[in-house]
Each structure stands twice: as C-alpha cells, then as structure tokens.
C-alpha atoms as a PDB file:
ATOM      1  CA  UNK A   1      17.628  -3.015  14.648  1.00  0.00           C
ATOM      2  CA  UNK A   2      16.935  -0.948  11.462  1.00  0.00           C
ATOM      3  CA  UNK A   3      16.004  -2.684   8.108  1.00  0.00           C
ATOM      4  CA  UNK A   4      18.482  -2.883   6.142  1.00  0.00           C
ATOM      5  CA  UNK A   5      17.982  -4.584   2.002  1.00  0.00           C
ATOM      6  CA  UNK A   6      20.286  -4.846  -0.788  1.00  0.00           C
ATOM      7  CA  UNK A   7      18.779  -2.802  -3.465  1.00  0.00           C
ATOM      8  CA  UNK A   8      16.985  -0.606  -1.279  1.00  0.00           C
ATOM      9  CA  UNK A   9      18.049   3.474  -1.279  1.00  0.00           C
ATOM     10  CA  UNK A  10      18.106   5.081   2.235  1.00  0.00           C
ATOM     11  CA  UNK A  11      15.235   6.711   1.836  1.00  0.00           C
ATOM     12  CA  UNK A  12      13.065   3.999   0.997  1.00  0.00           C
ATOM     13  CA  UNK A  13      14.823   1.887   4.141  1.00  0.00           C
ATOM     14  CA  UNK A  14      13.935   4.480   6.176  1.00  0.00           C
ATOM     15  CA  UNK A  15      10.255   4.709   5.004  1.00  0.00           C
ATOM     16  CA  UNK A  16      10.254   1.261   5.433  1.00  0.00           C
ATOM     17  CA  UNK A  17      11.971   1.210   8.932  1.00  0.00           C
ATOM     18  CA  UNK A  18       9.431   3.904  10.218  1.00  0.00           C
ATOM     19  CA  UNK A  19       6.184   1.389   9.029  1.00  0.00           C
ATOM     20  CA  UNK A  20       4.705  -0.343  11.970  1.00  0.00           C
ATOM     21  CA  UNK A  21       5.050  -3.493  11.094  1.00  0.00           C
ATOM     22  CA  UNK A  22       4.462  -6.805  12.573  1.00  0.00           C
ATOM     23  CA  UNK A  23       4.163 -10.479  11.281  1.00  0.00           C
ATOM     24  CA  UNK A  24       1.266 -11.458   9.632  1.00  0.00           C
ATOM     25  CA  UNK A  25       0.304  -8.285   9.171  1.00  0.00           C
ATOM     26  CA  UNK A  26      -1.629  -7.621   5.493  1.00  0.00           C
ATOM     27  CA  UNK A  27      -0.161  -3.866   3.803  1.00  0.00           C
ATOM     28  CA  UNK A  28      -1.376  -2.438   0.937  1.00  0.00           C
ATOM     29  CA  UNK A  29       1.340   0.072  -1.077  1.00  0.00           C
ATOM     30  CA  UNK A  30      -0.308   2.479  -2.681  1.00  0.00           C
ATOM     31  CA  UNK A  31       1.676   3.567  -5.795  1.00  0.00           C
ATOM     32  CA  UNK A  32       4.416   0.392  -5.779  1.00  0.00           C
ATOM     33  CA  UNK A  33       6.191   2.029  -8.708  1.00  0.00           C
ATOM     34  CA  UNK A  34       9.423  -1.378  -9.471  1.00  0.00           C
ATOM     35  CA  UNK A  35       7.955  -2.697  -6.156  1.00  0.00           C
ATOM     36  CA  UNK A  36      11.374  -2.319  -3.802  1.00  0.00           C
ATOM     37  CA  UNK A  37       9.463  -1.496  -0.769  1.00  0.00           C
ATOM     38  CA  UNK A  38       7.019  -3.815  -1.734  1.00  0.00           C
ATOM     39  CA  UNK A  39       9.194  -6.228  -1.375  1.00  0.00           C
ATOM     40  CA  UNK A  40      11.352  -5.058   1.762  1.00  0.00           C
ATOM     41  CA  UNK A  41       7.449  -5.043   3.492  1.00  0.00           C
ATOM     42  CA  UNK A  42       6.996  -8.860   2.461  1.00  0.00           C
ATOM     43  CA  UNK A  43      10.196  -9.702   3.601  1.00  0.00           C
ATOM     44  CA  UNK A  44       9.267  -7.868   7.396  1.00  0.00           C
ATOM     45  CA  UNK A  45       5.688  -9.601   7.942  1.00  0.00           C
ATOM     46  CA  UNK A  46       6.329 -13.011   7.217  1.00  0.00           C
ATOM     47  CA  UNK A  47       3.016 -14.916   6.607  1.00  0.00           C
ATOM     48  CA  UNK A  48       1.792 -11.736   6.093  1.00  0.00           C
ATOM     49  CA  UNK A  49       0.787 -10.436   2.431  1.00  0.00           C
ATOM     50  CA  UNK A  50       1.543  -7.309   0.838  1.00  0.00           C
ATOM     51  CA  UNK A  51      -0.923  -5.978  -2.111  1.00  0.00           C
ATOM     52  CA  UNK A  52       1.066  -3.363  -4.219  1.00  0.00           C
ATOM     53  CA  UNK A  53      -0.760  -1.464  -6.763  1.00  0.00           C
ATOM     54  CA  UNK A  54      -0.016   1.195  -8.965  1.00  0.00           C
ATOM     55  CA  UNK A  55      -1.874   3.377 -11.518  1.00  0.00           C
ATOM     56  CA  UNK A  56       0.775   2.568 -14.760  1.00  0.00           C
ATOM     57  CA  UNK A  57       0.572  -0.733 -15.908  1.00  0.00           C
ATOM     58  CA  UNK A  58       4.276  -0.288 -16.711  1.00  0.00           C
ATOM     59  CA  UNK A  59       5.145  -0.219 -13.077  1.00  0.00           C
ATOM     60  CA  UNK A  60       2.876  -2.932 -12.381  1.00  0.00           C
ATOM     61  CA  UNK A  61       5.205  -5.141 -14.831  1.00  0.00           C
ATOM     62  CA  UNK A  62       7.935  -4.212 -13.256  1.00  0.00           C
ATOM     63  CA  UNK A  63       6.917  -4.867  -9.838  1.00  0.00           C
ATOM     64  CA  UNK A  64       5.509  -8.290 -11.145  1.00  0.00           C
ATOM     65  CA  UNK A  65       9.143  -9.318 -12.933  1.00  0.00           C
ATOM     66  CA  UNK A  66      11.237  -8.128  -9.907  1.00  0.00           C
ATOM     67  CA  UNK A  67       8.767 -10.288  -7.282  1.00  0.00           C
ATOM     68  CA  UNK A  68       8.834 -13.667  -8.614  1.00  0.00           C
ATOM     69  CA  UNK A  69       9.404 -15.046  -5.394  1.00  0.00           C
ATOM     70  CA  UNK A  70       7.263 -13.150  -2.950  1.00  0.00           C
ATOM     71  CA  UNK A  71       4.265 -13.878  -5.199  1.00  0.00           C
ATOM     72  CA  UNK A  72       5.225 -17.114  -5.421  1.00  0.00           C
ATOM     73  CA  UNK A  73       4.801 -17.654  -1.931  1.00  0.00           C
ATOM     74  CA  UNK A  74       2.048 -15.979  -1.550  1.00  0.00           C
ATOM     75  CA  UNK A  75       3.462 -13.369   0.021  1.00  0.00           C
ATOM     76  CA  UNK A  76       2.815 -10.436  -2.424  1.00  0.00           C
ATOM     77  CA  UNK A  77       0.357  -9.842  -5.082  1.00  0.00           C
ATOM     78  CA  UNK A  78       0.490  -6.781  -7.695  1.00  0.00           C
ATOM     79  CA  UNK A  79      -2.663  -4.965  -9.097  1.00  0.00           C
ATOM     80  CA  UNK A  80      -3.275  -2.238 -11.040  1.00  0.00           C
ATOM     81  CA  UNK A  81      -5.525   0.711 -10.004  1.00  0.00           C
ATOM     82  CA  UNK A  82      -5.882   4.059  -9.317  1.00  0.00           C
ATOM     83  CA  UNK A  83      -5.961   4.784  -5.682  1.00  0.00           C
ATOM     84  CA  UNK A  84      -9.455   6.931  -6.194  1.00  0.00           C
ATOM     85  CA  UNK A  85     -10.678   4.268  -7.949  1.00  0.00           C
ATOM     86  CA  UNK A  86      -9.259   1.115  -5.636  1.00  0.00           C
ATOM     87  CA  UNK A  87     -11.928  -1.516  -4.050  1.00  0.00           C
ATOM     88  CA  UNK A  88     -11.360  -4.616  -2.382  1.00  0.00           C
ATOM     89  CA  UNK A  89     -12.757  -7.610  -4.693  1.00  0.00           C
ATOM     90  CA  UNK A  90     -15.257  -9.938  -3.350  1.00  0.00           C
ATOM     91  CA  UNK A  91     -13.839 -12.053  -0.549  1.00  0.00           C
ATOM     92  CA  UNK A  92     -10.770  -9.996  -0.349  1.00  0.00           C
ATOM     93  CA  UNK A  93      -9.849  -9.413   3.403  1.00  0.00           C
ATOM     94  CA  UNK A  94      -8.849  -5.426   4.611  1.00  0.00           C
ATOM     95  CA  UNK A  95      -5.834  -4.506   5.164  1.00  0.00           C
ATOM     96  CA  UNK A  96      -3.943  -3.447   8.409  1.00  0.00           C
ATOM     97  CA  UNK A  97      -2.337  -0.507   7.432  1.00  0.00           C
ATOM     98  CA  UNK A  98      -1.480   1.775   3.852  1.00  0.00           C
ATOM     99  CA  UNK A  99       1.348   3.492   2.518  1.00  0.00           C
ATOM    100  CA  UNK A 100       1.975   5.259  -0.205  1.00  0.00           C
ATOM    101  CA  UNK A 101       5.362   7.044  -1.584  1.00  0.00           C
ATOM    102  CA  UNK A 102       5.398  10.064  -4.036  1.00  0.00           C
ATOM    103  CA  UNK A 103       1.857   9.538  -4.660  1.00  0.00           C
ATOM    104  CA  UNK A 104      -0.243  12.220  -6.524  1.00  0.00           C
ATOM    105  CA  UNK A 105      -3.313  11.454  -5.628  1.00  0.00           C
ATOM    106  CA  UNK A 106      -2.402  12.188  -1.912  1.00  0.00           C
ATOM    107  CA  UNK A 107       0.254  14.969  -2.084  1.00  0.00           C
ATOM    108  CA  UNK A 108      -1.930  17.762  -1.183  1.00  0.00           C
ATOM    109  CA  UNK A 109      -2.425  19.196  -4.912  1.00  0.00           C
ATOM    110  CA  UNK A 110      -5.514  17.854  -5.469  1.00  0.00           C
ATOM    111  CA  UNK A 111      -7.622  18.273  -2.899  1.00  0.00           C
ATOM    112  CA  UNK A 112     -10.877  16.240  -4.322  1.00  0.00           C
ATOM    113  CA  UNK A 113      -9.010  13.471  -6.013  1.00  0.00           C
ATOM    114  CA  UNK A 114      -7.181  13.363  -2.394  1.00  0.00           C
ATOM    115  CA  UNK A 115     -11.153  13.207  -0.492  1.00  0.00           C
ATOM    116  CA  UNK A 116     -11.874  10.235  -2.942  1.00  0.00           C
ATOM    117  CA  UNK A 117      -9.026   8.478  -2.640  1.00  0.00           C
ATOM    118  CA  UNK A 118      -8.945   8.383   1.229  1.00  0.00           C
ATOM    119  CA  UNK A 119     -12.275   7.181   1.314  1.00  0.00           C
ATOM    120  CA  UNK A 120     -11.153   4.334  -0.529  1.00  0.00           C
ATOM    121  CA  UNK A 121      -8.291   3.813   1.169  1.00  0.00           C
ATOM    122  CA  UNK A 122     -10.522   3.858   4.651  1.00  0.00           C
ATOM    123  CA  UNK A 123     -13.164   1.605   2.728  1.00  0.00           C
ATOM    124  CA  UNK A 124      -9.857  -0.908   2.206  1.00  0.00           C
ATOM    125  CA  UNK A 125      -8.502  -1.320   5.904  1.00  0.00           C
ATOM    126  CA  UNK A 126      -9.917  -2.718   8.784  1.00  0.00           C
ATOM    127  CA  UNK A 127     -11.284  -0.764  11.318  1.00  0.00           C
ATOM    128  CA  UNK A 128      -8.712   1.672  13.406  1.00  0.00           C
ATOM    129  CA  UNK A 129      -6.290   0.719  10.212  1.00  0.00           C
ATOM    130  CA  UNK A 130      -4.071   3.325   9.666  1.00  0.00           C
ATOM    131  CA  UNK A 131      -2.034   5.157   6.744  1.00  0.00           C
ATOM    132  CA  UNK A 132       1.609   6.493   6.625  1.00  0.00           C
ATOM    133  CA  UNK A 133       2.826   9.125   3.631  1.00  0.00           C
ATOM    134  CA  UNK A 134       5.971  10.414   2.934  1.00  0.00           C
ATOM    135  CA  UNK A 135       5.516  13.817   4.149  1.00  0.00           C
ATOM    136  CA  UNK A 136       7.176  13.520   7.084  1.00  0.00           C
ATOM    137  CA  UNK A 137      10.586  12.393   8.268  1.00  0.00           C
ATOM    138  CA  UNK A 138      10.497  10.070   6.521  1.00  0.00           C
ATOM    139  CA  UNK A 139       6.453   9.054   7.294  1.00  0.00           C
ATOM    140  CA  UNK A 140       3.574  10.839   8.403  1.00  0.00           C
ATOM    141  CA  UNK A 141       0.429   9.784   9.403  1.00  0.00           C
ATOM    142  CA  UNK A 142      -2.721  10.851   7.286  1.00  0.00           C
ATOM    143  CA  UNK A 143      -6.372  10.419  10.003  1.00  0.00           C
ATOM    144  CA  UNK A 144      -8.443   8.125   7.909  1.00  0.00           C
ATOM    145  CA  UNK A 145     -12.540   8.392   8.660  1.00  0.00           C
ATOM    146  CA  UNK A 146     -14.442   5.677   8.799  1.00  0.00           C
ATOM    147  CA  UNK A 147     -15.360   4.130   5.520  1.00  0.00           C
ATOM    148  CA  UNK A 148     -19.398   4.462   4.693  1.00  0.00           C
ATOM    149  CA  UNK A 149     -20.707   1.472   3.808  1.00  0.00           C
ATOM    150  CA  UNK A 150     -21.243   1.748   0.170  1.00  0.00           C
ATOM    151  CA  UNK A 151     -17.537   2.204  -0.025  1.00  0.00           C
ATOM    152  CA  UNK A 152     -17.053  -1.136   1.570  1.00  0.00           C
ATOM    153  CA  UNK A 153     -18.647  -3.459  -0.679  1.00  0.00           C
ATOM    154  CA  UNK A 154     -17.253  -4.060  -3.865  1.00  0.00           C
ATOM    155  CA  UNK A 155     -19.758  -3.283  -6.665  1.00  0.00           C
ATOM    156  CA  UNK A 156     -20.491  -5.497  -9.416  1.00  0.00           C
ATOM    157  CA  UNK A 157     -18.517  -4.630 -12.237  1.00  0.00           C
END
C-alpha cells in the first residue's frame, strides 16, 4: 500500500513511496531542506535512523524544529554539510542507501562538484549501498563506485 503522510505533497510521497525501504534500515537525505521526507523515511524504517543534512544552516533549523520527536527517539538526526564535503564521523556506521531531492550538487550542472560529491556519498554507504535522485519518475538510480579508502576514514579535523 502506498505511503501516504499528512503534510507531505504528492510528489514527495511518491519519492518516498519509490525508496526501497525496509525496517531498520539507516538513510541518509542528502539536501533535507524543512525535513518532510526526512521524516516520512523515519516513520517507514522503524528502529532504523535517518541522517538528514543540508548545506543551509537555515534548513537545518527547520528540519531540527519540525523533528522533535523523531530525534527524540533516536530515530533521526540533522547535520549540516555540503554533500562534496560530507564524511562519516568517527564511529559513525554507513548507511544503506542515499537520496537526495532538488539537489545541486547532483543535478548534472556541475559535473566536478557532482564527481566529488558521489565519491563521498559512496565513501558514506556500505558496500553495494545504493542512491536514488529525482530525475526519474519520480526516482532514479545514480551507479555509485566503490569508495577509495582515503574517502572512508574520517580525517582529523
């Protein structure tokens, strides 16, 4: 049965329909904006946990103030950082799967921001994890390469 969520527009219930998800699963959104799908994901993978992070620290508030609860129970955590720039921190487990909605960085118009931030998206999942766009209807797969190691380890900052 589809996904349905107060507050949610069709498109993003369809985006969120078309994710594979499963319980327990651990997602990383990529460009959370308020944090609705966000949200709609933690609600899907129960014990699961959802990392949403965005590049404007205004949207990161946003997402923060609208999640109360989901954080709360640990099932959603909000970050901010720039998907070219984005490394786990130390001890932080991958993730299973990536998406991202109206995201710059990986709409096609910048072609080496786009090569960077794919290898850090690949450096963040676990192996075979996998990463959905909206550039399809509504999703479309994006092949990730394996991460190199030095993308892997989070560097001392």
């Amino acid at each position: 049965m589809p996904f349905r969520s107060a507050g949610l527009s069709p498109r993003l219930a369809a985006i969120v329909d078309a994710l594979p998800l499963r319980p327990g699963m651990r997602v990383l959104e990529i460009g959370c904006g308020p944090g609705a799908a966000a949200r709609a994901v933690a609600r899907r993978i129960g014990d699961g946990h959802v990392l949403a992070i965005d590049r404007s620290q205004k949207a990161v508030e946003q997402a923060r103030a609208g999640s109360g609860d989901e954080i709360a129970a640990g099932r959603l955590s909000v970050r901010r950082a720039a998907v070219e720039e984005f490394q786990l921190q130390a001890g932080e487990a991958p993730y299973d799967i990536a998406f991202a909605i109206r995201v710059g960085a990986l709409d096609g118009r910048h072609p080496e921001t786009e090569q960077q931030a794919l290898r850090r998206i690949a450096a963040a999942l676990v192996p075979g994890g996998r990463l959905f766009v909206d550039r399809g209807d509504p999703l479309r797969e994006i092949p990730l390469a394996p991460a190199a190691a030095e993308d892997a380890v989070p560097r001392p900052t």
